[in-house]
N, C-alpha and C. Protein backbone atom coordinates (compact mmCIF):
# COMPACT_ATOMS: atom_id res chain seq x y z
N UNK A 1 83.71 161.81 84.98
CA UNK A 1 84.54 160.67 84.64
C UNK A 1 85.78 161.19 83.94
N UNK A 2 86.90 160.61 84.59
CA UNK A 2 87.83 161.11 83.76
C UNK A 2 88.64 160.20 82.68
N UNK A 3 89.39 160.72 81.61
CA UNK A 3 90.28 159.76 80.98
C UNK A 3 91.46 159.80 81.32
N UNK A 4 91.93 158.36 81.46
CA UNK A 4 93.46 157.90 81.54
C UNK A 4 94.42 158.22 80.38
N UNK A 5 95.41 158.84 80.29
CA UNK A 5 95.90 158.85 78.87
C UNK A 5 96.88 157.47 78.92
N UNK A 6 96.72 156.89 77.63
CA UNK A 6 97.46 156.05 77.26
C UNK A 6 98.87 156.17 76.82
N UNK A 7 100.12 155.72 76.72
CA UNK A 7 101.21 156.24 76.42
C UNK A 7 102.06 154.96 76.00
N UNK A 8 101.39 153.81 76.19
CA UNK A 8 102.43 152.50 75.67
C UNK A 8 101.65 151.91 75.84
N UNK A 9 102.00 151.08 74.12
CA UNK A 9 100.53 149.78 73.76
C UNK A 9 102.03 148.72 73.50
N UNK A 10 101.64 147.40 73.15
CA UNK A 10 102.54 146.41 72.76
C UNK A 10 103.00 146.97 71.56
N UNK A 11 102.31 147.96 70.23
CA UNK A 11 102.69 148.71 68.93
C UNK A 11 103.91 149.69 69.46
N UNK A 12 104.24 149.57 70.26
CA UNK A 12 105.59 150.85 70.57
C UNK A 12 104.58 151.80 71.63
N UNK A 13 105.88 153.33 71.59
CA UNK A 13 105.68 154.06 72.82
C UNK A 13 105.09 155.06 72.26
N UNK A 14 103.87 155.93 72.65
CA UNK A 14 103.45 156.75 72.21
C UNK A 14 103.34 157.99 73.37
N UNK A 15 104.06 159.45 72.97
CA UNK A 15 104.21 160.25 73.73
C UNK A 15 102.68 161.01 73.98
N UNK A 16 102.29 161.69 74.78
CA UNK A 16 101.18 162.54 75.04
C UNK A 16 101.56 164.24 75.11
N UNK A 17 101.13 164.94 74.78
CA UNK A 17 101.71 166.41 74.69
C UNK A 17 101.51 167.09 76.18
N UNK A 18 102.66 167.53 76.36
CA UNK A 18 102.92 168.26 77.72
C UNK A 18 102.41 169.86 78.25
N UNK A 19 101.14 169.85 78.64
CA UNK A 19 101.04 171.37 78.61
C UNK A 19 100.17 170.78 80.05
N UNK A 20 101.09 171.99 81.19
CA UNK A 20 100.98 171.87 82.60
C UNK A 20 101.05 173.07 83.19
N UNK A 21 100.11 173.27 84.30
CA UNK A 21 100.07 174.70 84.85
C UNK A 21 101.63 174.47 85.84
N UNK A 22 102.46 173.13 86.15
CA UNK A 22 103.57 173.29 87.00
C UNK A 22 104.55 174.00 86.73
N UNK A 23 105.30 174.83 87.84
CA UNK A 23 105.91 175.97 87.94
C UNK A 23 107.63 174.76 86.60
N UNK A 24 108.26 175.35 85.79
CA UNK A 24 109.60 174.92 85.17
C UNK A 24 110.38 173.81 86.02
N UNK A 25 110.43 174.46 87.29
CA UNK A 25 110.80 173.23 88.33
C UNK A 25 110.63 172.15 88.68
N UNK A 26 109.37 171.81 88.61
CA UNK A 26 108.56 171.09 89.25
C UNK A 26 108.29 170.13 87.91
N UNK A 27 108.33 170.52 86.74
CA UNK A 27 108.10 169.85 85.59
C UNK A 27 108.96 168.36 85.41
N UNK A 28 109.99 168.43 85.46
CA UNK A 28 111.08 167.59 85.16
C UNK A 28 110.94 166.48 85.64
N UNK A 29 110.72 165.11 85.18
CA UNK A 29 110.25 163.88 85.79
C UNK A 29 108.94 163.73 86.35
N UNK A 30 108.32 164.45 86.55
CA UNK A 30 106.72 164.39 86.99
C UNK A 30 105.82 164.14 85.86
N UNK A 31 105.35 162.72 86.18
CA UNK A 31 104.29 161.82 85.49
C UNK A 31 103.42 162.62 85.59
N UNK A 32 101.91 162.83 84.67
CA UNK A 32 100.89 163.42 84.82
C UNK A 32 99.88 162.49 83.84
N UNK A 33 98.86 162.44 84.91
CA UNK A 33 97.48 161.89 84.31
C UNK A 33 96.85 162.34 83.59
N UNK A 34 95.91 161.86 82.83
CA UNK A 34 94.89 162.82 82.76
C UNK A 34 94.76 164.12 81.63
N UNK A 35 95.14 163.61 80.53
CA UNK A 35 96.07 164.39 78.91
C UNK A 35 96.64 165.69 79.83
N UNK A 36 97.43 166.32 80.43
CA UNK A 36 97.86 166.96 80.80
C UNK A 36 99.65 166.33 80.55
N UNK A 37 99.77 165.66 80.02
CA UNK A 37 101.12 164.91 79.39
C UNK A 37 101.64 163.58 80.94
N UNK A 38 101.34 162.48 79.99
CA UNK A 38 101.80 161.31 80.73
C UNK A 38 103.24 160.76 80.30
N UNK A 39 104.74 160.75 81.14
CA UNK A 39 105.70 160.28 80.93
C UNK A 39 105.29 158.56 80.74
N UNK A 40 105.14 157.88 79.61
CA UNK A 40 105.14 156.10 79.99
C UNK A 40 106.59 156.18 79.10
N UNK A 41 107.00 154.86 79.59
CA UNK A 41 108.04 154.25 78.77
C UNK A 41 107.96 152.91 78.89
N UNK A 42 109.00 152.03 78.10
CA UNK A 42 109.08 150.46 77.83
C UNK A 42 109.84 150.14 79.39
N UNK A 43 109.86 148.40 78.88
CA UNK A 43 110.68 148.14 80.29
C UNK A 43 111.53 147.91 79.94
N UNK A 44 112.70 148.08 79.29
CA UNK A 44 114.08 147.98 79.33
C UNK A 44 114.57 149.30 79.42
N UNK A 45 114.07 150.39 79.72
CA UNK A 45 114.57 151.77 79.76
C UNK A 45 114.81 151.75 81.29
N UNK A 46 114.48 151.06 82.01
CA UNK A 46 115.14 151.15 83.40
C UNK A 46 116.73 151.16 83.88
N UNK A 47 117.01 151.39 84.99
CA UNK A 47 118.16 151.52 85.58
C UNK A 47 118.57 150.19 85.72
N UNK A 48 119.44 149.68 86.49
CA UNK A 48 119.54 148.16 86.87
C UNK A 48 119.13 148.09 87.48
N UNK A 49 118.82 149.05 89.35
CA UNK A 49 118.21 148.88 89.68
C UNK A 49 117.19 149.87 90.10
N UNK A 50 115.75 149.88 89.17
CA UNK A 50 114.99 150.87 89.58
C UNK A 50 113.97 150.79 90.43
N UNK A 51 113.79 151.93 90.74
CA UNK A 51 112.87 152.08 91.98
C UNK A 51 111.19 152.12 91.89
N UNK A 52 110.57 150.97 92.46
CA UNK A 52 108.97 151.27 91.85
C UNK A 52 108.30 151.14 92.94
N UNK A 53 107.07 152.31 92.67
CA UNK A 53 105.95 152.51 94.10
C UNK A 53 104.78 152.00 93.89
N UNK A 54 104.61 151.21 95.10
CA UNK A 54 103.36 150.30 94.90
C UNK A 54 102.29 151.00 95.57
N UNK A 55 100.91 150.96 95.05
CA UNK A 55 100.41 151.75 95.60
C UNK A 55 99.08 150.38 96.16
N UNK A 56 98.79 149.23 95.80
CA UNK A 56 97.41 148.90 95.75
C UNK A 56 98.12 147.15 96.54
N UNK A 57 97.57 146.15 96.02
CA UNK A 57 98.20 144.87 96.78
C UNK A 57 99.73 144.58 96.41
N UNK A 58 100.63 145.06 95.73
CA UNK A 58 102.02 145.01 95.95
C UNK A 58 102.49 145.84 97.00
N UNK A 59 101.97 146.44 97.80
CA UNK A 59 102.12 146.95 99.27
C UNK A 59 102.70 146.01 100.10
N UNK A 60 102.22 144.43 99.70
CA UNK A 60 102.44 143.77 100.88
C UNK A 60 103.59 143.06 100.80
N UNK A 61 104.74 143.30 101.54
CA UNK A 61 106.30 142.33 100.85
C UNK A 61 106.22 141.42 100.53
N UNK A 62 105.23 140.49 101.91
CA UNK A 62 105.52 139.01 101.70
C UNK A 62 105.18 138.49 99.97
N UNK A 63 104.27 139.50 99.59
CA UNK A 63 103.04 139.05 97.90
C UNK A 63 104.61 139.34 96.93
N UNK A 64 105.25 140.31 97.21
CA UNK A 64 106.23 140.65 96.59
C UNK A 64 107.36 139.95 95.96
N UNK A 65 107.29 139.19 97.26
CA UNK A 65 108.74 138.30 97.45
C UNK A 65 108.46 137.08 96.51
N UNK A 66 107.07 136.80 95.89
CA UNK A 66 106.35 135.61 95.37
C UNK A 66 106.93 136.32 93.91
N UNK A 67 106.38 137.59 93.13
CA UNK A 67 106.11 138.25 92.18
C UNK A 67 108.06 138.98 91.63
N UNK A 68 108.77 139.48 92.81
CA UNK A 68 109.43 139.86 92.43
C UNK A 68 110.91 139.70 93.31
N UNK A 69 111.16 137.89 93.53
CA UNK A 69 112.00 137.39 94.66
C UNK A 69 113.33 138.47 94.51
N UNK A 70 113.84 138.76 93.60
CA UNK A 70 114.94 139.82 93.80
C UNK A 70 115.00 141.13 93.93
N UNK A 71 114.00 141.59 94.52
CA UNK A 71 113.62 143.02 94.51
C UNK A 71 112.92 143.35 95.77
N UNK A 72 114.35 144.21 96.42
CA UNK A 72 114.10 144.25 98.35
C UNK A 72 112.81 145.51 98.31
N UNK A 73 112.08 145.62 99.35
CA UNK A 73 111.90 146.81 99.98
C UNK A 73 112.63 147.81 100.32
N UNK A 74 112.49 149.10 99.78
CA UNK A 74 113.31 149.82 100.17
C UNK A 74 112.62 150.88 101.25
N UNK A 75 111.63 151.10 101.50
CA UNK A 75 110.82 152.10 102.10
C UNK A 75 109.46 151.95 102.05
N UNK A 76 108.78 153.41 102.61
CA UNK A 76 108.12 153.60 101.90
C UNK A 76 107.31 155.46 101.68
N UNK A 77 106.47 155.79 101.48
CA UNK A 77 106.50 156.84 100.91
C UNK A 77 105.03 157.88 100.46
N UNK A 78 104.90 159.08 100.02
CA UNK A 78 103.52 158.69 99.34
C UNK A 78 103.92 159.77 97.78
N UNK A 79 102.69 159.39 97.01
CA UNK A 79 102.59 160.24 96.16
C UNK A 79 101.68 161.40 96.43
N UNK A 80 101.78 162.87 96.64
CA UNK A 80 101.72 163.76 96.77
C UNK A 80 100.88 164.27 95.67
N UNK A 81 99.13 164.85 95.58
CA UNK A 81 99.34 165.20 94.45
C UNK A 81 98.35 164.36 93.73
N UNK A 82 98.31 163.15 94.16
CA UNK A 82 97.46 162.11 93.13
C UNK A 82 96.66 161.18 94.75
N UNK A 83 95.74 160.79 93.80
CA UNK A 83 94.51 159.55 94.65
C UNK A 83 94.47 158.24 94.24
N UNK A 84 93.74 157.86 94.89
CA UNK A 84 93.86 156.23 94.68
C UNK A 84 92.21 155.57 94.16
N UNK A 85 92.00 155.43 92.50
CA UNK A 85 90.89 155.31 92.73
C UNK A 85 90.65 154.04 91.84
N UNK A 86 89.96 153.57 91.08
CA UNK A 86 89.35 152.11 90.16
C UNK A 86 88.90 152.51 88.84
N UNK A 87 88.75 151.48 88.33
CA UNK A 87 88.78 151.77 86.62
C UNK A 87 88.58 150.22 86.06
N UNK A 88 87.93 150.37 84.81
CA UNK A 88 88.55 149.16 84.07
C UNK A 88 87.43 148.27 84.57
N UNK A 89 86.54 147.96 85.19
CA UNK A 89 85.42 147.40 85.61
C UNK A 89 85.07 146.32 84.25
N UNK A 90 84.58 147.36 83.27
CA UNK A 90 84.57 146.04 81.57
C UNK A 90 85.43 145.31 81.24
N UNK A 91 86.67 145.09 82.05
CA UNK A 91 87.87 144.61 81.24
C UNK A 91 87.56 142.97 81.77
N UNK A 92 86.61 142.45 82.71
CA UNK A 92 85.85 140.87 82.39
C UNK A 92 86.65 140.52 84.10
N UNK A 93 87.11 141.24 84.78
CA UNK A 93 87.60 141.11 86.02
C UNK A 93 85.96 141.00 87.04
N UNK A 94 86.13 140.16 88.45
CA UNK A 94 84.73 141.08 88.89
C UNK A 94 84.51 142.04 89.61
N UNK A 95 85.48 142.94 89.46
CA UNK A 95 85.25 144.38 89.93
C UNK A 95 86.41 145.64 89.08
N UNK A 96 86.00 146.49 89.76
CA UNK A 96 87.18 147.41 89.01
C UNK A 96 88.18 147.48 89.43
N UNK A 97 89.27 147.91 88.69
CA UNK A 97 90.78 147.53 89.31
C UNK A 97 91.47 148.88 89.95
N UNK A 98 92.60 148.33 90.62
CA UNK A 98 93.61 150.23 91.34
C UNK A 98 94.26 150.86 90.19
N UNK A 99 93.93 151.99 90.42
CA UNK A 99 94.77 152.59 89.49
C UNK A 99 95.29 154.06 90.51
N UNK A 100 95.88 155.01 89.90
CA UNK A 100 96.05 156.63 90.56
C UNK A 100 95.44 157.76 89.39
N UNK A 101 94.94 158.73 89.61
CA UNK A 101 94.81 159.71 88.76
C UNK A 101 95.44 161.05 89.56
N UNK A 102 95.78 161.90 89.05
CA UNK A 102 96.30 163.35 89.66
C UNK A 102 95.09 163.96 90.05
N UNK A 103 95.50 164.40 91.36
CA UNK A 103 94.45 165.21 92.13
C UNK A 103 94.62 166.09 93.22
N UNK A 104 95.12 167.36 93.25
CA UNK A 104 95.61 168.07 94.13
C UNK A 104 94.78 168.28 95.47
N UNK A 105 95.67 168.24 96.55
CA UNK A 105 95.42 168.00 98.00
C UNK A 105 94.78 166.37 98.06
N UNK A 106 95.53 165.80 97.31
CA UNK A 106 95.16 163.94 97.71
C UNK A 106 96.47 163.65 98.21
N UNK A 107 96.99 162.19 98.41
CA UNK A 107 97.95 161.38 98.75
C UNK A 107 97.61 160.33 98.56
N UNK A 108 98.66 159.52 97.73
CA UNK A 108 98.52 157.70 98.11
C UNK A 108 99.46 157.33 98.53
N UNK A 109 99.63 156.35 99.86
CA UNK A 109 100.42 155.80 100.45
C UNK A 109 101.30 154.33 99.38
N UNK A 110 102.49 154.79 99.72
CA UNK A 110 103.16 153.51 98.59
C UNK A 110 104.45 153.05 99.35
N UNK A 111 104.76 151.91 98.49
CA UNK A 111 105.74 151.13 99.18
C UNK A 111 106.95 151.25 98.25
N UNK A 112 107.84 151.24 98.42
CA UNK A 112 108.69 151.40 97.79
C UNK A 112 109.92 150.08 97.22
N UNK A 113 110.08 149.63 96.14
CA UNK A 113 111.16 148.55 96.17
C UNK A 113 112.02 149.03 94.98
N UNK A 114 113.13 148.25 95.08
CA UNK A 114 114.37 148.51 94.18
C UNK A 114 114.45 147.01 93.30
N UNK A 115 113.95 147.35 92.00
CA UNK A 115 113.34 146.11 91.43
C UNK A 115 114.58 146.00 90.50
N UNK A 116 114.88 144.84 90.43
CA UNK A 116 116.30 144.08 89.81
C UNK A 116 115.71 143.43 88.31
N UNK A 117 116.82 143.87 87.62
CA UNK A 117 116.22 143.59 86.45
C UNK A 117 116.07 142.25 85.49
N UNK A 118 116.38 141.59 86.53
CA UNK A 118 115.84 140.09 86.00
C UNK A 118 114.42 139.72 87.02
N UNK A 119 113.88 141.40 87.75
CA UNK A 119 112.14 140.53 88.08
C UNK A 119 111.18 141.43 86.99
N UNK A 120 111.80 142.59 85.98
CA UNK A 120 111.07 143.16 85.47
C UNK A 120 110.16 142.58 84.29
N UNK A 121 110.83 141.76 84.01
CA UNK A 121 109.70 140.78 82.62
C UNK A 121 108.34 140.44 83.88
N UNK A 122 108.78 139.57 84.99
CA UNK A 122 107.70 138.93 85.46
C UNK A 122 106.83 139.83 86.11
N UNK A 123 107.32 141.01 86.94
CA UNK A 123 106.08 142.25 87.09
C UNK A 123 105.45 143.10 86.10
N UNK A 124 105.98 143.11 84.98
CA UNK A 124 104.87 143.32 83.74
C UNK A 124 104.05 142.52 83.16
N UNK A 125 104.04 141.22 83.51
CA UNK A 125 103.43 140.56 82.92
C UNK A 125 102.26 140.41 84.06
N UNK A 126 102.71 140.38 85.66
CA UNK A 126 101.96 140.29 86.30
C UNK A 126 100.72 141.21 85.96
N UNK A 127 100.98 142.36 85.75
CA UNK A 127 100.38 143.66 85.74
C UNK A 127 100.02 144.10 84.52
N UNK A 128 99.98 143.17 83.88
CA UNK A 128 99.30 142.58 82.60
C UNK A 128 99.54 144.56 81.17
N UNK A 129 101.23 144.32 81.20
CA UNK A 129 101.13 145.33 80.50
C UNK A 129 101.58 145.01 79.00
N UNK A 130 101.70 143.51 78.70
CA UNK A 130 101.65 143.27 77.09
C UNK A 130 100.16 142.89 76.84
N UNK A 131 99.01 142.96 77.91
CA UNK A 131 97.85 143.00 77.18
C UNK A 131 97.44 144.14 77.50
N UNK A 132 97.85 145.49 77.65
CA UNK A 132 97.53 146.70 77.53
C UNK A 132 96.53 147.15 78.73
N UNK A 133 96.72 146.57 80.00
CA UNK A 133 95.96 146.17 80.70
C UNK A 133 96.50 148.02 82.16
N UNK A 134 97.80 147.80 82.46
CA UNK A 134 98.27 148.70 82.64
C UNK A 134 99.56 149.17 81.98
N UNK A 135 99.86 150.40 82.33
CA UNK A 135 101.41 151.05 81.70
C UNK A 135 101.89 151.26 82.60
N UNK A 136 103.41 151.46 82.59
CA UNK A 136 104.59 152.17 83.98
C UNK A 136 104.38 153.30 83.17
N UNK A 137 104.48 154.16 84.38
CA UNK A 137 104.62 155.77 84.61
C UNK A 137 105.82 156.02 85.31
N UNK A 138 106.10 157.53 85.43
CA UNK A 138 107.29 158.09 86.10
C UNK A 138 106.78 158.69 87.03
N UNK A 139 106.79 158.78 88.46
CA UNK A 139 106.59 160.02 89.09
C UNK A 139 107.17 160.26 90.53
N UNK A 140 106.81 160.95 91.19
CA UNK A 140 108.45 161.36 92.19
C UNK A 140 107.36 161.32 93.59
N UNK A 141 108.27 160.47 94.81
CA UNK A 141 107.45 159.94 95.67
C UNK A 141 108.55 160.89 96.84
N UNK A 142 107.47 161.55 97.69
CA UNK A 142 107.88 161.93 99.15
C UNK A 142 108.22 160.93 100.28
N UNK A 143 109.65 161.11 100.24
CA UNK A 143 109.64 159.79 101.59
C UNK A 143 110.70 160.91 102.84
N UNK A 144 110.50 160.15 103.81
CA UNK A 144 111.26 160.91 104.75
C UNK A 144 113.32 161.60 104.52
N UNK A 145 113.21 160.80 103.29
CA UNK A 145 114.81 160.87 102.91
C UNK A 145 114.50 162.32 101.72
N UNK A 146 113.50 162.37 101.36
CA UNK A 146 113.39 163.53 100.02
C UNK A 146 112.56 163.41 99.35
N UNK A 147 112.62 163.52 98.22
CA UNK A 147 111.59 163.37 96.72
C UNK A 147 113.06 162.76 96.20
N UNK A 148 111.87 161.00 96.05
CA UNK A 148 112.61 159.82 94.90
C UNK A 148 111.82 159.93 93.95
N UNK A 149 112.77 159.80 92.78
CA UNK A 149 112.13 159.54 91.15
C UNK A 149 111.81 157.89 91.28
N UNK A 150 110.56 157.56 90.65
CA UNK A 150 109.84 156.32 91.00
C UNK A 150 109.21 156.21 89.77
N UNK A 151 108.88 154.45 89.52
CA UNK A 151 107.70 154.35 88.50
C UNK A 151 106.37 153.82 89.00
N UNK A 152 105.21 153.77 88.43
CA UNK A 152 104.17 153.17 89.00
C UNK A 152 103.37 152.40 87.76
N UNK A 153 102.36 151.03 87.92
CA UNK A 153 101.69 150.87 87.35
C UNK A 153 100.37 151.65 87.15
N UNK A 154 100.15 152.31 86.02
CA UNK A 154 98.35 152.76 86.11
C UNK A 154 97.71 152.35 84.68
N UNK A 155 96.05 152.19 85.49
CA UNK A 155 95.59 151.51 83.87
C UNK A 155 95.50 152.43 82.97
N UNK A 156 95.19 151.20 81.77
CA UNK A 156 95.11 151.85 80.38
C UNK A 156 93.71 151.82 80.58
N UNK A 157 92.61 152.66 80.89
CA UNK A 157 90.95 152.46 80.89
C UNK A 157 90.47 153.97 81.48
N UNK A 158 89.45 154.29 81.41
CA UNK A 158 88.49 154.98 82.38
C UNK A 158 88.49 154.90 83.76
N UNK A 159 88.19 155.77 84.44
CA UNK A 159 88.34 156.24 85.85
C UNK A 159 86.56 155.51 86.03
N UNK A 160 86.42 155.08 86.76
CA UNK A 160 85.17 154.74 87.42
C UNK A 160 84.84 153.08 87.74
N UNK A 161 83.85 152.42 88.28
CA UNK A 161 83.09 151.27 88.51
C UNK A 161 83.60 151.41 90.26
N UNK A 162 83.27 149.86 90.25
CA UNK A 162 83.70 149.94 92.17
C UNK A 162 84.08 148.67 92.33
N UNK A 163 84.85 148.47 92.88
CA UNK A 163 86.11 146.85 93.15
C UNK A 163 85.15 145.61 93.75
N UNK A 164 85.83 145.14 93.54
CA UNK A 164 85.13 143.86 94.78
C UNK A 164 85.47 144.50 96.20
N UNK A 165 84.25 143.65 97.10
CA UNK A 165 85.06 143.61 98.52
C UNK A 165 85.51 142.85 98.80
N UNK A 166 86.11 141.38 97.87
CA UNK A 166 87.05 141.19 98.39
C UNK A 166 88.21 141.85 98.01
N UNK A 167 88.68 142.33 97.22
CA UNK A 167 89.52 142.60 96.19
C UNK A 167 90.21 144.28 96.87
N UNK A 168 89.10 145.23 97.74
CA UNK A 168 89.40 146.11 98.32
C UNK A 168 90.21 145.64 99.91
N UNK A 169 89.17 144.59 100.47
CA UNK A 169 89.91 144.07 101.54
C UNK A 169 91.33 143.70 101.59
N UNK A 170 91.61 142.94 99.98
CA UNK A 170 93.32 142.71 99.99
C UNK A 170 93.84 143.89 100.18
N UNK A 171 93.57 145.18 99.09
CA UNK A 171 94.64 146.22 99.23
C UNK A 171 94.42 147.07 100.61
N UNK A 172 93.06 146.87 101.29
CA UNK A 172 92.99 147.30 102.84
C UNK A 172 94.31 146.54 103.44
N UNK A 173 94.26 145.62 103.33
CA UNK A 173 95.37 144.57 104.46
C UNK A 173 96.65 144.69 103.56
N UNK A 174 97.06 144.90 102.67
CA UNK A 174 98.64 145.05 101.94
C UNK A 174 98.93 146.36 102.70
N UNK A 175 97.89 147.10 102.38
CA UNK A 175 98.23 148.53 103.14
C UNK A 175 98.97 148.99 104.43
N UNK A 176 97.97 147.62 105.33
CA UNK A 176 98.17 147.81 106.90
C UNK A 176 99.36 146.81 106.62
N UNK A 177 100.20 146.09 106.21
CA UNK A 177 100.98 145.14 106.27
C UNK A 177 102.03 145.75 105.79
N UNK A 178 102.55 147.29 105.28
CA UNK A 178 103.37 148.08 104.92
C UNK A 178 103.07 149.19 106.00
N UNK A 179 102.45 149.33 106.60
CA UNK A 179 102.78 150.29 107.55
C UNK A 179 102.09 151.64 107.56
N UNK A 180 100.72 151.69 106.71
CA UNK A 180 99.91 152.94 106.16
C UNK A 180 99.45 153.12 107.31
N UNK A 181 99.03 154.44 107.13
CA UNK A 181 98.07 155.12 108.71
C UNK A 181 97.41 154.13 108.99
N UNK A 182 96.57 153.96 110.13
CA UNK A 182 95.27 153.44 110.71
C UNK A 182 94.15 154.33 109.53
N UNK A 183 93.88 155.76 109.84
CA UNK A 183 93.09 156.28 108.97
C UNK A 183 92.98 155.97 107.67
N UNK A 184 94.50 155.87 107.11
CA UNK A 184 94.40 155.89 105.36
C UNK A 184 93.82 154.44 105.10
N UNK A 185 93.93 153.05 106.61
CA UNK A 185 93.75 151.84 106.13
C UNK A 185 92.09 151.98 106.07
N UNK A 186 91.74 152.50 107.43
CA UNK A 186 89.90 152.25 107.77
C UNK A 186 89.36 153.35 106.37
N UNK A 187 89.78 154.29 105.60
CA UNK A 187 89.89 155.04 104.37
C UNK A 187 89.14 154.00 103.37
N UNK A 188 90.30 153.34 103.26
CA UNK A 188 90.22 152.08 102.73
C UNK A 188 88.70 151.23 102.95
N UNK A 189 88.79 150.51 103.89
CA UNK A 189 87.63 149.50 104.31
C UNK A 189 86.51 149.56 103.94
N UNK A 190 86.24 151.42 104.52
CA UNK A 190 85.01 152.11 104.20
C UNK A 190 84.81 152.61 102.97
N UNK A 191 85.25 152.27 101.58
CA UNK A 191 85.34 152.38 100.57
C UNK A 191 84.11 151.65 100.06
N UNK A 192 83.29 152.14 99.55
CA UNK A 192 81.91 151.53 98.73
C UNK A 192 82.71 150.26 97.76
N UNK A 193 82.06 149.27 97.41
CA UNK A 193 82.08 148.30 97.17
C UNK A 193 80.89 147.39 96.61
């Protein structure tokens, strides 16, 4: 089981100490899970318009367009590097929720949008990060144009429990509704539950 490091509560921002086997290069903007040093920050430290990767049911535009009407699709992409797994099961939900942890030779498929900063109050709140529920992270997404600097939601909890099936079925179908492999979707499906 692993731990999530925490890095922003509603009490302010709290840094995590940075000690990483990544080469000097590779360091710079790369979020890391897992006390190996997690970049979080607040939400007004954004750009005007910044770029965030969805990895779980904000995959799907149309859900998007409900959650975050001024904030297009821009792509999409994966994270390189990290997996896609659940957590948070005690937090009174009935299953465990998406989160990412770092995990070399993984990938999570993500979507990419350019979020305007009059939808950023309402996707934190969606994503329930003034009840400490998740934090934004920093981390840099492979898309066919390069490596984009990106943020992501991940929880504040423990790595483990197992989702609903219904709750896996949504992010199965957000998935396929952004354009993820066939494999990475049936990946998905066949996911214990």
């Amino acid at each position: 089981m692993s731990r999530i490091v925490q890095a922003f509560s509603p009490r302010g921002l709290h840094t995590a100490t940075t000690t990483t086997a990544l080469p000097p290069d590779r360091r710079a903007g790369r979020a890391v899970a897992l006390g190996r040093g997690a970049r979080s920050f607040a939400s007004r430290t954004l750009d005007p318009m910044s770029l965030y990767a969805a990895y779980a049911g904000n995959l799907d535009a149309r859900l998007m367009t409900r959650r975050a009407p001024h904030s297009p699709l821009r792509g999409t992409g994966w994270l390189n590097g990290w997996r896609l797994t659940f957590g948070g099961e005690q937090m009174g939900w009935e299953g465990a929720l998406a989160t990412i942890v770092e995990a070399p030779r993984s990938q999570v498929f993500v979507a990419l949008y350019d979020i305007a900063p009059m939808d950023e109050d309402s996707m934190d709140r969606w994503e329930g990060v003034g009840l400490d529920i998740y934090r934004r992270m920093r981390v840099r997404v492979d898309t066919l144009d390069g490596e984009e600097p990106a943020w992501v939601y991940v929880l504040n909890g423990y790595e483990g429990g197992l989702p609903s099936a219904r709750y896996l079925g949504e992010l199965a179908d957000a998935a396929e509704s952004a354009g993820a492999p066939h494999d990475y979707v049936m990946e998905l499906r066949k996911r214990p539950c």
